[in-house]
C-alpha atoms as a PDB file:
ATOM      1  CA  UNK A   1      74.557 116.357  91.142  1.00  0.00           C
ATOM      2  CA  UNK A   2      76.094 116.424  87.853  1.00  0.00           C
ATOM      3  CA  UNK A   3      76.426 119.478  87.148  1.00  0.00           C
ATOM      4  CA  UNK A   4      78.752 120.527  89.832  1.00  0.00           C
ATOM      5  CA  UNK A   5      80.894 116.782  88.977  1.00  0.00           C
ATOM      6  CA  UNK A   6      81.051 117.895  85.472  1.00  0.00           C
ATOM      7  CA  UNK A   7      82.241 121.623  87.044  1.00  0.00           C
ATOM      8  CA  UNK A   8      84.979 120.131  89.240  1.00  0.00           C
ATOM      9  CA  UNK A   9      86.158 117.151  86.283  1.00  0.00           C
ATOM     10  CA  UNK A  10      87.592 120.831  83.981  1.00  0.00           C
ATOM     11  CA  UNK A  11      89.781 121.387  86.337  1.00  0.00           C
ATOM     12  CA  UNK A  12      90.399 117.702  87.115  1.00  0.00           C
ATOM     13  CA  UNK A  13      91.478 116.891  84.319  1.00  0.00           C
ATOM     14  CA  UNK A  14      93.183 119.793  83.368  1.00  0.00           C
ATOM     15  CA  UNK A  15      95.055 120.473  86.390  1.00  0.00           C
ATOM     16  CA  UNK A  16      98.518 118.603  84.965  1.00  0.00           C
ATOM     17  CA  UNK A  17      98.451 120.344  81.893  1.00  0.00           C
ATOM     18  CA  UNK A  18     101.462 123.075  82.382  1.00  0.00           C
ATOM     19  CA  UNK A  19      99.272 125.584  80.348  1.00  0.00           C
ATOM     20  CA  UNK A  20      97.175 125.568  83.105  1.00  0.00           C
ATOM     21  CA  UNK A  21      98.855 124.615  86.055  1.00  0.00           C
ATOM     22  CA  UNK A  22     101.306 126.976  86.048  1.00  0.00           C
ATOM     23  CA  UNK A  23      99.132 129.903  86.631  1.00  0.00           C
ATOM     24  CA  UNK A  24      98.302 128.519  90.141  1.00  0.00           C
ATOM     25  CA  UNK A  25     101.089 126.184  91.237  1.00  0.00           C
ATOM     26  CA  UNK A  26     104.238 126.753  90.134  1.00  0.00           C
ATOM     27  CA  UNK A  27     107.671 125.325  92.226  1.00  0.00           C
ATOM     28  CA  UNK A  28     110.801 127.001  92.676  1.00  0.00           C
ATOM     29  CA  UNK A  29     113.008 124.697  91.073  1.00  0.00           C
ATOM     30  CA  UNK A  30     110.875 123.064  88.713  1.00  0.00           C
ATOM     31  CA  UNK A  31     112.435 120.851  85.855  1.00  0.00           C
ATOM     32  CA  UNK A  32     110.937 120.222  82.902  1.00  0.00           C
ATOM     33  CA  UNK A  33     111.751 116.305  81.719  1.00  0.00           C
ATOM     34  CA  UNK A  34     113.042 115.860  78.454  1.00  0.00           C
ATOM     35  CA  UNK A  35     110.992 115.253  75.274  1.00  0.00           C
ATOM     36  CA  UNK A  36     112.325 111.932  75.398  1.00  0.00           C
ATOM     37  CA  UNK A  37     110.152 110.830  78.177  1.00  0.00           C
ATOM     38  CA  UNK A  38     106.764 111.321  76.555  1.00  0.00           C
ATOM     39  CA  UNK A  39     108.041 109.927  73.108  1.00  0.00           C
ATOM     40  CA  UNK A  40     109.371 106.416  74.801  1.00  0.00           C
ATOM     41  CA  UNK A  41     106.235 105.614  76.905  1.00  0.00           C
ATOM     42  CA  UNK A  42     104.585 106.337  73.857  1.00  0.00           C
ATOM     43  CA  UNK A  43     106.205 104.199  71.425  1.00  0.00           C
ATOM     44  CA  UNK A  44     106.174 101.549  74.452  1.00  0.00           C
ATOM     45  CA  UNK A  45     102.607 101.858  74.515  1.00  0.00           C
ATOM     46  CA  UNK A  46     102.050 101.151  70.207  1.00  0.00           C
ATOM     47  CA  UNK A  47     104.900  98.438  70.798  1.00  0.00           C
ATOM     48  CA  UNK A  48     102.507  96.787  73.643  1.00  0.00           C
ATOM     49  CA  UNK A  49      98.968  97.209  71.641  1.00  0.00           C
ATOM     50  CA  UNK A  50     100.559  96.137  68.527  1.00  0.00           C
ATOM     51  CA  UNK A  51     102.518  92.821  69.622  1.00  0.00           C
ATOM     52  CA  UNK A  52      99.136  92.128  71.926  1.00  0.00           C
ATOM     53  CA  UNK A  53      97.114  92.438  68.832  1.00  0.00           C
ATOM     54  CA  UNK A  54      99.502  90.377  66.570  1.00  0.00           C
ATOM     55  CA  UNK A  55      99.942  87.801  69.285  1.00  0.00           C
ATOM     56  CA  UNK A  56      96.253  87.010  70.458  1.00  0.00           C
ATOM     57  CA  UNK A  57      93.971  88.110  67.303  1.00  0.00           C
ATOM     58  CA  UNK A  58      91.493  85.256  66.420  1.00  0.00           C
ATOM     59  CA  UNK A  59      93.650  82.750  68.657  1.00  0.00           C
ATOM     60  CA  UNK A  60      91.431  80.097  70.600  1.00  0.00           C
ATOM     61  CA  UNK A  61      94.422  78.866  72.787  1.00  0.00           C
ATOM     62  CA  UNK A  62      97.950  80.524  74.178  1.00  0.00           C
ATOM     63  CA  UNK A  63     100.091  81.285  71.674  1.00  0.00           C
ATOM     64  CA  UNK A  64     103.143  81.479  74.172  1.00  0.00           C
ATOM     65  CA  UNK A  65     103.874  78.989  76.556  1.00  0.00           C
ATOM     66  CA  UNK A  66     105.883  80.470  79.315  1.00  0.00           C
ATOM     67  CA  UNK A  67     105.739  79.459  82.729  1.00  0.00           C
ATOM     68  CA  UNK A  68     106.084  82.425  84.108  1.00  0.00           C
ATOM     69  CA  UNK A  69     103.114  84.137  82.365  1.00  0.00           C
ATOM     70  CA  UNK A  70     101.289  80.893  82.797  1.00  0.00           C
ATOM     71  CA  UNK A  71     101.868  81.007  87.039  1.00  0.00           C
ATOM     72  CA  UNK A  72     100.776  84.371  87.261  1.00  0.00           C
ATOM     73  CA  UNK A  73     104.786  85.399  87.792  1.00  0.00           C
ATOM     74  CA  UNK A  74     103.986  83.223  90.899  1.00  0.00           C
ATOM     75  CA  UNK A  75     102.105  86.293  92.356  1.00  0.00           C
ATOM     76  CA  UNK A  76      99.560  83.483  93.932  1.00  0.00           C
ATOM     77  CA  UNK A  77     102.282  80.720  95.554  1.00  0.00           C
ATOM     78  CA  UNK A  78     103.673  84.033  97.704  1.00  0.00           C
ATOM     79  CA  UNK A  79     100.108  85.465  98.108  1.00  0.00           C
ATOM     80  CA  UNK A  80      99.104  81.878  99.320  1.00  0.00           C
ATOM     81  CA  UNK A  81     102.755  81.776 101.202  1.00  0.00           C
ATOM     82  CA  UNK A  82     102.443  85.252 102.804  1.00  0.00           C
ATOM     83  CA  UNK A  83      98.479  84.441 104.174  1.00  0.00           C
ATOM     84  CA  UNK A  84      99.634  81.551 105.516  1.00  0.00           C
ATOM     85  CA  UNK A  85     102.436  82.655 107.172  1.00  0.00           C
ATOM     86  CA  UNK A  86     101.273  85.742 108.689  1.00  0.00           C
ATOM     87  CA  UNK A  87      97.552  84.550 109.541  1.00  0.00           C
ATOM     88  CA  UNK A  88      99.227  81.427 111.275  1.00  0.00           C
ATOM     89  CA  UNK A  89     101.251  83.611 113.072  1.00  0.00           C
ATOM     90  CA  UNK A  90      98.897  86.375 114.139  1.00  0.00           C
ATOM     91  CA  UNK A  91      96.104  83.405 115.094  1.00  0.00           C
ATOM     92  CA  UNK A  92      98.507  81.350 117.105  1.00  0.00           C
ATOM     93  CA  UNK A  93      99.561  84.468 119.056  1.00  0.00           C
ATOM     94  CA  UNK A  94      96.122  85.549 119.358  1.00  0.00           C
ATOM     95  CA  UNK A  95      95.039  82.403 120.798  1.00  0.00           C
ATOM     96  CA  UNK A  96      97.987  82.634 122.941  1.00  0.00           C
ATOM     97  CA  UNK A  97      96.904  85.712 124.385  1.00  0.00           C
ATOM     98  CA  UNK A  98      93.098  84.638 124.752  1.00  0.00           C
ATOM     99  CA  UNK A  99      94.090  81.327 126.429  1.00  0.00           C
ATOM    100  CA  UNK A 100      96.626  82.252 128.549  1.00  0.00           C
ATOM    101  CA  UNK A 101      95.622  85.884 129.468  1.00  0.00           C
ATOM    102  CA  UNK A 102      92.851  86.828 129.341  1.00  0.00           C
ATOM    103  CA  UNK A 103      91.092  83.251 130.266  1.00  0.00           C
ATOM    104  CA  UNK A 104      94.106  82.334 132.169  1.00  0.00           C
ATOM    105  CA  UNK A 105      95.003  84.870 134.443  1.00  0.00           C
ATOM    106  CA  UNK A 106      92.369  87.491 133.975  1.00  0.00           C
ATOM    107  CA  UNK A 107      88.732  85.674 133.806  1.00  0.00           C
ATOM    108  CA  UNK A 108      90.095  82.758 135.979  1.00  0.00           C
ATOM    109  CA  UNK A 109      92.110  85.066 138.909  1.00  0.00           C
ATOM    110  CA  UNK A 110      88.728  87.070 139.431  1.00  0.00           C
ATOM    111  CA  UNK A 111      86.824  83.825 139.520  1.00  0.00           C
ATOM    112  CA  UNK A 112      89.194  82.014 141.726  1.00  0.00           C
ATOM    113  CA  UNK A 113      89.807  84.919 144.423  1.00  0.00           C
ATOM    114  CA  UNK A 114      85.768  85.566 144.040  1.00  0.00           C
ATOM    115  CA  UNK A 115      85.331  81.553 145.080  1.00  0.00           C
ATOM    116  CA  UNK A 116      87.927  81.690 147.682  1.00  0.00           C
ATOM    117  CA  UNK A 117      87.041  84.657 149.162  1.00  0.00           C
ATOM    118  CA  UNK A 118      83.134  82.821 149.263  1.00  0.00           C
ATOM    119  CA  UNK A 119      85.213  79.763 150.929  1.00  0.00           C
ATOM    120  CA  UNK A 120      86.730  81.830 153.387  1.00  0.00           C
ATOM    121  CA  UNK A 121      83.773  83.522 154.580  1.00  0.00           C
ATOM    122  CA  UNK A 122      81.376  80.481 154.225  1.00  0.00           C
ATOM    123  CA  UNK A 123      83.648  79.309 157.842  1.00  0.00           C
ATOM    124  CA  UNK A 124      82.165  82.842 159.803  1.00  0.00           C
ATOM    125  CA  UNK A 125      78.797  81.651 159.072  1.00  0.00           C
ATOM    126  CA  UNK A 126      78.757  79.298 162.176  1.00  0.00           C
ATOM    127  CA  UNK A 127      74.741  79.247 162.596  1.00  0.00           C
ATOM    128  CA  UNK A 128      74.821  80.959 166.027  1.00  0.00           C
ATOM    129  CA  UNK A 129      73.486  84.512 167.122  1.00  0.00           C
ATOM    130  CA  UNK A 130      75.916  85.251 169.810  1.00  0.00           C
ATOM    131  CA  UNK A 131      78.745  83.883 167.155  1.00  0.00           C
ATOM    132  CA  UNK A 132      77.524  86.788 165.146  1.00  0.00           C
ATOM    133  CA  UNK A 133      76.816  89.473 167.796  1.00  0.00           C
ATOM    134  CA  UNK A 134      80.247  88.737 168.488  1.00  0.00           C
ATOM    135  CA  UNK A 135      82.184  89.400 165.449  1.00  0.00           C
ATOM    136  CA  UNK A 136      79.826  92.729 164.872  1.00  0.00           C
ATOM    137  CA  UNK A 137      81.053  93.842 167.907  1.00  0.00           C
ATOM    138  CA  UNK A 138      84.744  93.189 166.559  1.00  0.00           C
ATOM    139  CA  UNK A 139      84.236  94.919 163.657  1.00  0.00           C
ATOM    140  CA  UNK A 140      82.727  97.884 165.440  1.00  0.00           C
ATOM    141  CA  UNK A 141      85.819  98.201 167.531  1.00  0.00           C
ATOM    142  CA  UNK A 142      88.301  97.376 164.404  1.00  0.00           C
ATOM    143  CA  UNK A 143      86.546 100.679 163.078  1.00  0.00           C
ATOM    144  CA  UNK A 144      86.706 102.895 166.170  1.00  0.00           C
ATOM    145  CA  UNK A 145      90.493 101.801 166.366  1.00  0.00           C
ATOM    146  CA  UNK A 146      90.959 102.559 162.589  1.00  0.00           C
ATOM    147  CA  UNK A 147      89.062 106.009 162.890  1.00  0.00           C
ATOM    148  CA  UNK A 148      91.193 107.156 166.101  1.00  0.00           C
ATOM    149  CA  UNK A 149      94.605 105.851 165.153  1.00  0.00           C
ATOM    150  CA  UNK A 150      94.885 106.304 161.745  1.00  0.00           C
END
């Protein structure tokens, strides 16, 4: 398995080279930046590793006292802020929607027309044969009359 990762990192890491790029992808209107660009982020690069080095070699403690390095540029009080704000939000609504809904109207609406449907016909269960000989024979004829006329 290395082999072929060690294959595909050539290309990889060649690929924004324009020596070798442009002999497979080259754009229409392609602009070249000016030598400027490289040089700056270069030179900001030694400026950062140099006042780094000067500023924190051999130091036991902070050598700068800002508070806005020290708080993280306050990266964790809107971290904290957004969490808060958006989990309260998304939790209340979702316990909105579980309470109200889906307990509410959903799980409790089947339950309550399954119990009053049982209450209903609990009252046709009167105990008597003839009672229910009776109301066979009207749904027998409630059928016929729905087969014929409809």
């Amino acid at each position: 398995m290395v082999i072929p990762l060690l294959l595909l990192s050539i290309p990889a890491a060649l690929g924004g080279y324009d020596f070798f790029a442009a002999r497979f992808l080259t754009l229409p209107n392609e602009v070249k930046p000016a030598a400027a660009v490289p040089i700056v982020a270069l030179a900001a690069l030694l400026l950062g590793v140099v006042s780094a080095t000067l500023l924190y070699r051999n130091r036991d403690s902070e050598p700068v006292h800002i508070a806005l390095f020290r708080d993280r540029f306050y990266l964790d009080q809107f971290y904290t802020f957004l969490i808060r704000s958006t989990q309260g939000l998304l939790a209340s609504l979702s316990a909105f929607v579980d309470r109200w809904i889906l307990d509410g109207a959903i799980v409790r609406g089947i339950s309550g027309g399954v119990w009053g449907s049982g209450f209903l016909l609990r009252l046709l269960q009167v105990g008597n044969l003839q009672a229910y000989g009776f109301l066979f024979g009207l749904g027998i004829i409630g059928l016929i009359y729905f087969a014929v006329f409809h």
